[in-house]
C-alpha atoms as a PDB file:
ATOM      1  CA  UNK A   1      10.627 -19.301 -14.056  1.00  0.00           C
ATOM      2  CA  UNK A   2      10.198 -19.869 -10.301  1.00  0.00           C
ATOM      3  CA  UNK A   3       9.317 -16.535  -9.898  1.00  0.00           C
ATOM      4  CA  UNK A   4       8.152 -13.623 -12.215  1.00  0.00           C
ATOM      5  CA  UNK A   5       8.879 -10.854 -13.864  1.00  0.00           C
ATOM      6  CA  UNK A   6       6.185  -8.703 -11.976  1.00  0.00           C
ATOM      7  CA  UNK A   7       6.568 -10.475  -9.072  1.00  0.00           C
ATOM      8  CA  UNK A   8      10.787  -9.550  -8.435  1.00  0.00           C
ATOM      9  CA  UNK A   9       9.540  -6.201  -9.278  1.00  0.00           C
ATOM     10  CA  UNK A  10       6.900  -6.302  -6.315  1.00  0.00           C
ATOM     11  CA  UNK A  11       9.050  -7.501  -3.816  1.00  0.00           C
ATOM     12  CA  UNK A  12      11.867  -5.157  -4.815  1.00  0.00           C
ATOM     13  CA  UNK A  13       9.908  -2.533  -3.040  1.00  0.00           C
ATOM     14  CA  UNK A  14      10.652  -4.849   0.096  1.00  0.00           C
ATOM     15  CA  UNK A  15      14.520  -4.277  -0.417  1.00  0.00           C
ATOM     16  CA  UNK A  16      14.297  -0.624  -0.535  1.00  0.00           C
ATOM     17  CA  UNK A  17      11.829  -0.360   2.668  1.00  0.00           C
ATOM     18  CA  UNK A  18      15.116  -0.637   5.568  1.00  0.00           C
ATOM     19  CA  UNK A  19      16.620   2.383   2.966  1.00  0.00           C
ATOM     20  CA  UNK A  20      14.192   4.853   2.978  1.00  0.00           C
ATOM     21  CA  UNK A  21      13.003   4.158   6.532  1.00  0.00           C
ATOM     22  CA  UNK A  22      17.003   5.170   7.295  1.00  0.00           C
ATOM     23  CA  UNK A  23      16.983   8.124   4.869  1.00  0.00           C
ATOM     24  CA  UNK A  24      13.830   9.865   6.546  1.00  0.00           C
ATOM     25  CA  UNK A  25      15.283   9.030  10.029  1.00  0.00           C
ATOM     26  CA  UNK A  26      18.216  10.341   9.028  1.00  0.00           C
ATOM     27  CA  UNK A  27      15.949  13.859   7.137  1.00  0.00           C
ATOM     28  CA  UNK A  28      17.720  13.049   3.990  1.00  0.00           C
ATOM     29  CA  UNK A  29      14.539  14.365   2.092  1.00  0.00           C
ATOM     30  CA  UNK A  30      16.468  13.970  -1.719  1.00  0.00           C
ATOM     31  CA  UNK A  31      17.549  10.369  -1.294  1.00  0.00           C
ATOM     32  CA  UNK A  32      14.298   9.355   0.586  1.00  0.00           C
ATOM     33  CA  UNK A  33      12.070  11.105  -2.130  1.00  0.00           C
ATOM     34  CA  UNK A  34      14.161   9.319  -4.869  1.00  0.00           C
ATOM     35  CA  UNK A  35      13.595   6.222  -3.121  1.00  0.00           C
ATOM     36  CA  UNK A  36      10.749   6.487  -2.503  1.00  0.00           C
ATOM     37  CA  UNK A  37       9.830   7.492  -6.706  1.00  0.00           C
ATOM     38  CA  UNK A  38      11.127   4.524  -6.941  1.00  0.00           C
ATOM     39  CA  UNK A  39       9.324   2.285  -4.733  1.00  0.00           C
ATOM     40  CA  UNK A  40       6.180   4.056  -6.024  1.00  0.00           C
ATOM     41  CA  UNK A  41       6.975   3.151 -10.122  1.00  0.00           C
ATOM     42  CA  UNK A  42       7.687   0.061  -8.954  1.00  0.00           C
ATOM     43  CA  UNK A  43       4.280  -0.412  -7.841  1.00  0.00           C
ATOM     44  CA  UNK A  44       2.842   0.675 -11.154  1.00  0.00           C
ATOM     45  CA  UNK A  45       5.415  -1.043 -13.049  1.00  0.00           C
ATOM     46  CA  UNK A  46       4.699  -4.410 -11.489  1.00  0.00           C
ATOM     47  CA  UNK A  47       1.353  -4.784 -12.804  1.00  0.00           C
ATOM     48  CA  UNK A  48       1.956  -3.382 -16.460  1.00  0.00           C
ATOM     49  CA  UNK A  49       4.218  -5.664 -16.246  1.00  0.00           C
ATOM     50  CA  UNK A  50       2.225  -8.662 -14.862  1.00  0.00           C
ATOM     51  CA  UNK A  51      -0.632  -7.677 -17.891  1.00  0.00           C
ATOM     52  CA  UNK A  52       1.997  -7.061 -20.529  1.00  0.00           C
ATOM     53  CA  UNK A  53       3.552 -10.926 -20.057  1.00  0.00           C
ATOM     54  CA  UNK A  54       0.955 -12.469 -19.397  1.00  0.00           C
ATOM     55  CA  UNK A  55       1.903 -12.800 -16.217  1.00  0.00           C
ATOM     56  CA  UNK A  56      -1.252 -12.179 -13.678  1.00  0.00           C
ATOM     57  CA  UNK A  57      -1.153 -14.851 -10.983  1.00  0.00           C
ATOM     58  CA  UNK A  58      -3.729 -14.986  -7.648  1.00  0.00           C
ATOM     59  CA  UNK A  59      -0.388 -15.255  -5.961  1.00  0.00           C
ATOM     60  CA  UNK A  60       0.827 -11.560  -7.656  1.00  0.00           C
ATOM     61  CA  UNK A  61      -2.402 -10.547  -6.538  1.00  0.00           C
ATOM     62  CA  UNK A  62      -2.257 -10.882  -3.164  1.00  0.00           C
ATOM     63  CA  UNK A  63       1.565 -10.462  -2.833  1.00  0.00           C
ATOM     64  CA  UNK A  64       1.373  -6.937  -4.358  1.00  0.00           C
ATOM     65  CA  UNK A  65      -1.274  -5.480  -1.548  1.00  0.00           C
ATOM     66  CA  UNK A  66       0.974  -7.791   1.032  1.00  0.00           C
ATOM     67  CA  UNK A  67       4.441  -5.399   0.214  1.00  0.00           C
ATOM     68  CA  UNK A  68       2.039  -2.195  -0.401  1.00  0.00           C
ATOM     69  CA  UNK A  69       0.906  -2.770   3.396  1.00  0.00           C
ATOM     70  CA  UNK A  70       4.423  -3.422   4.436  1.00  0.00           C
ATOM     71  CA  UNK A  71       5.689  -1.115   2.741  1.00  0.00           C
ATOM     72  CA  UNK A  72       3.264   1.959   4.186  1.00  0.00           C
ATOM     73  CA  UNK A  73       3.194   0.971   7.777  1.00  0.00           C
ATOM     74  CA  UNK A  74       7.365   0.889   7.751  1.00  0.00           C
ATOM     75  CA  UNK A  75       7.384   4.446   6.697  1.00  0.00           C
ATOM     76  CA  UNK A  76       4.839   5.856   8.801  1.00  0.00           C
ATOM     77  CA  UNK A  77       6.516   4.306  11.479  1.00  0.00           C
ATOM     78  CA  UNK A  78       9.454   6.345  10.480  1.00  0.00           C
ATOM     79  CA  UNK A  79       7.335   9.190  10.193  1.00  0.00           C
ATOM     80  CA  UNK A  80       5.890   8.354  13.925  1.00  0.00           C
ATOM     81  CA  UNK A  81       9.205   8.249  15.106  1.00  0.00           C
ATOM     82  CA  UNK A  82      10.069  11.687  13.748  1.00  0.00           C
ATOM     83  CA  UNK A  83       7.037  13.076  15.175  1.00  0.00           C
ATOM     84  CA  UNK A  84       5.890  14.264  11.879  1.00  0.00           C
ATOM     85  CA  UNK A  85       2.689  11.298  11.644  1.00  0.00           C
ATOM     86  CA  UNK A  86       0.553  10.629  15.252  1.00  0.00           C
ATOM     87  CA  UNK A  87       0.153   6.921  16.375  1.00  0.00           C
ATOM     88  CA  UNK A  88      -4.043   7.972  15.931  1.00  0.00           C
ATOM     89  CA  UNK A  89      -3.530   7.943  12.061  1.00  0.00           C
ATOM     90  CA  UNK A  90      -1.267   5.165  11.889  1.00  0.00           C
ATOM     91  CA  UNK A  91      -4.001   3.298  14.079  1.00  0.00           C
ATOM     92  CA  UNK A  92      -6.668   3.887  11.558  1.00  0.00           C
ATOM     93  CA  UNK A  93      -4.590   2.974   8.561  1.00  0.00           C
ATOM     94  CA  UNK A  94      -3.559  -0.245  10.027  1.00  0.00           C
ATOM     95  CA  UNK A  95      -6.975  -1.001  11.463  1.00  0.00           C
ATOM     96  CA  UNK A  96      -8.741  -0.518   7.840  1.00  0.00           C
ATOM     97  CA  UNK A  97      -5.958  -2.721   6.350  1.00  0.00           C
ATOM     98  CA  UNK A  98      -5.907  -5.619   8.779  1.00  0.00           C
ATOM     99  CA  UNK A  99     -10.131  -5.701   8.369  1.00  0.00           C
ATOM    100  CA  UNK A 100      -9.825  -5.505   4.499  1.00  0.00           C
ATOM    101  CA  UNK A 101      -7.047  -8.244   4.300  1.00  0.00           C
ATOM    102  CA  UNK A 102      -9.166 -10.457   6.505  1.00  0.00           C
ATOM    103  CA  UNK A 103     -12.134  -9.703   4.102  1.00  0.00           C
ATOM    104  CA  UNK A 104     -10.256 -10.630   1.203  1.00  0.00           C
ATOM    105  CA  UNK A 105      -8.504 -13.729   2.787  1.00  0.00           C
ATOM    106  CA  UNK A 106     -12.270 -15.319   3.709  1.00  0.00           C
ATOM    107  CA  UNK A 107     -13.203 -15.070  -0.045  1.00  0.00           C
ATOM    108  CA  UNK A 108      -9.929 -16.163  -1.416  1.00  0.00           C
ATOM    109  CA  UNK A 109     -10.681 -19.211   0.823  1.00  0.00           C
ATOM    110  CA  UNK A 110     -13.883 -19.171  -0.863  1.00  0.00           C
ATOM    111  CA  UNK A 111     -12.118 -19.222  -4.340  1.00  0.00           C
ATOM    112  CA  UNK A 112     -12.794 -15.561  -4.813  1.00  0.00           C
ATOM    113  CA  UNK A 113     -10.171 -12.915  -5.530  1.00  0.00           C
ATOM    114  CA  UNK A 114     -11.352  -9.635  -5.109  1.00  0.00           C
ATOM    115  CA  UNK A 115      -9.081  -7.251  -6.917  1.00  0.00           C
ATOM    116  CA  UNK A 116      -8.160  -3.428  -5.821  1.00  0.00           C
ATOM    117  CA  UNK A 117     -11.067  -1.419  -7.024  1.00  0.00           C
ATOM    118  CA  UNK A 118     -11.557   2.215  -8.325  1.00  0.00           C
ATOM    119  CA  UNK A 119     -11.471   3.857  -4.967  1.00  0.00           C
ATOM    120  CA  UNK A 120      -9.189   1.629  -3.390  1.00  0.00           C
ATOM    121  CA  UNK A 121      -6.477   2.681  -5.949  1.00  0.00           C
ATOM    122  CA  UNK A 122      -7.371   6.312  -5.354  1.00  0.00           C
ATOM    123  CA  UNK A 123      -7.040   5.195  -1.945  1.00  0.00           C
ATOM    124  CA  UNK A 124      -3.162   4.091  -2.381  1.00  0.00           C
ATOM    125  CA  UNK A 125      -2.510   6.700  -5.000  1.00  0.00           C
ATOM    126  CA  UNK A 126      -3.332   9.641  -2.222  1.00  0.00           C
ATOM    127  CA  UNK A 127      -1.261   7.420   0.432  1.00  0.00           C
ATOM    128  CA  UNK A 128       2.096   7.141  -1.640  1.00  0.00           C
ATOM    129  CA  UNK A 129       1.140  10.954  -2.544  1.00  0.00           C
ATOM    130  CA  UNK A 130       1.506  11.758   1.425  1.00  0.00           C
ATOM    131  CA  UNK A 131       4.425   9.293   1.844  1.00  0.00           C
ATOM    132  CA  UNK A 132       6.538  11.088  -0.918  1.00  0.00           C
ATOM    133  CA  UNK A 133       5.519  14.792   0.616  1.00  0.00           C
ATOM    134  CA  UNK A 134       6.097  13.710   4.308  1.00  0.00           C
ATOM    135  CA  UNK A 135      10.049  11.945   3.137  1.00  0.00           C
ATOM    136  CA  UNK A 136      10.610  15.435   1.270  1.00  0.00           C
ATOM    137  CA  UNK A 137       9.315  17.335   3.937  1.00  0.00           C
ATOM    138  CA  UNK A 138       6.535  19.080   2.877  1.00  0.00           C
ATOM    139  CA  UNK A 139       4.215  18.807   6.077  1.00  0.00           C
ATOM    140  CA  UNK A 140       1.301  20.155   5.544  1.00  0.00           C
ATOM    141  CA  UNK A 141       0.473  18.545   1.898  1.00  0.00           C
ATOM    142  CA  UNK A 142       1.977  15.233   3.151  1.00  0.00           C
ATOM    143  CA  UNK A 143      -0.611  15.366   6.007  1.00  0.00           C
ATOM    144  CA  UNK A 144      -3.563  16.425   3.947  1.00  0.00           C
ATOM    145  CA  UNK A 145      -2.701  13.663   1.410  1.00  0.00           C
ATOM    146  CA  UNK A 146      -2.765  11.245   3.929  1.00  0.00           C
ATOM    147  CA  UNK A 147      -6.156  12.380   5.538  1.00  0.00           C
ATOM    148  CA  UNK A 148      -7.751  12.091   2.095  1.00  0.00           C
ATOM    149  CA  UNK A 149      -6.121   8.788   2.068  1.00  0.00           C
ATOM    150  CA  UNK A 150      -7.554   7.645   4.978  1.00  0.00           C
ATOM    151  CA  UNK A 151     -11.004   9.131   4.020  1.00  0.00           C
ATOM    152  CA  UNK A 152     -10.801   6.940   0.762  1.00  0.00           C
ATOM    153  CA  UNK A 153      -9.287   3.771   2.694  1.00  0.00           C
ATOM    154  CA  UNK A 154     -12.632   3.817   4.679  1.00  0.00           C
ATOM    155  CA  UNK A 155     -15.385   4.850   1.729  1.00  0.00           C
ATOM    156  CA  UNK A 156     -13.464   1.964  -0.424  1.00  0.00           C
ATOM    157  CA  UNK A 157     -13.336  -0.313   2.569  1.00  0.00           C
ATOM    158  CA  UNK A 158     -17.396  -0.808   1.907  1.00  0.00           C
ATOM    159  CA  UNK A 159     -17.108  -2.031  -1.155  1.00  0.00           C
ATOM    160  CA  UNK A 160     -14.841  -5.191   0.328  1.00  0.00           C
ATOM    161  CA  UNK A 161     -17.708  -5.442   3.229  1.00  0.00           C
ATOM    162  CA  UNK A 162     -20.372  -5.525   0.424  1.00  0.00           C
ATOM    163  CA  UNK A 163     -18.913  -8.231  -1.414  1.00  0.00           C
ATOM    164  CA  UNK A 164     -18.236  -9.980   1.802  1.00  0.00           C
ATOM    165  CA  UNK A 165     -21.947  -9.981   2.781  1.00  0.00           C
ATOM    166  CA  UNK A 166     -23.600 -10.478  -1.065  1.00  0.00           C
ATOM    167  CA  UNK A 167     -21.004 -13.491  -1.086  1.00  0.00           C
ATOM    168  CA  UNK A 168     -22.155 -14.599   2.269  1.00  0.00           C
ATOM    169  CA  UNK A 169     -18.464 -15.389   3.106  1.00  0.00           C
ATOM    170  CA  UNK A 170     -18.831 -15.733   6.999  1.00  0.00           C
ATOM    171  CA  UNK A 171     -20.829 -18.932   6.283  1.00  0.00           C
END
């Protein structure tokens, strides 16, 4: 196979993305929330998948975070354009992501992966959390989930800038 399993699943979440971004636009809060379930077991799905087939590639690895990042700044877009998310959190979300995907593209050029740890799971888990609130229009939860998400994007962000400088990757 070309392609696996886990991976289709992964960038399935890319198909759904122009969907849901029209379904919040449009305050469709049922069919965006579906979607948007969906997108979210998708993510889970992929790796249990991935582990189940023996499937786990580098590639999968860094594709999955790829879509995930994709995937969140599309919607908050959405949510930007509704008024519902402020360009100020968007900013910070992006910023963390674009300094952690650097970090993790000097070690892979290093030959080291560094998978998703504890936090930055927790991370993700309290981001899709406030995405799924903010498409079904619950506000204020949607808002706090995405605040602790933030707060966790930046505590779990250390752990990548650890690794960087114990690896010595900038050399």
């Amino acid at each position: 196979m070309i392609i696996g399993l886990a991976n289709i699943v992964t960038l399935s979440r890319l198909f759904l993305i122009p969907f849901i971004v029209y379904f919040i636009l449009q305050e469709n809060y049922v069919v965006s929330g579906v979607l948007i379930s969906i997108a979210i077991i998708s993510d889970y799905l992929d790796g249990v998948i991935a582990r189940a087939i023996n499937d786990v590639t580098k590639h999968g690895e860094l594709l999955d975070p790829a879509v995930d990042k994709i995937f969140t700044i599309s919607l908050l877009t959405a949510f930007v354009q509704k008024g519902v998310v402020n360009t100020y959190e968007v900013f910070l979300i992006v910023s963390r992501e674009m300094l952690v995907t650097w970090v993790r593209s000097v070690m892979v050029n290093k030959g080291i992966v560094i998978p998703a740890y504890f936090l930055g799971k927790l991370k993700t888990t309290f981001q899709m959390v406030a995405l799924f609130l903010l498409s079904i229009n619950f506000i204020n939860y949607g808002k706090l989930s995405l605040w602790l998400s933030i707060l966790f994007a930046y505590i779990s962000a250390v752990e990548y800038f650890l690794i960087f400088y114990r690896e010595k990757a900038w050399k």
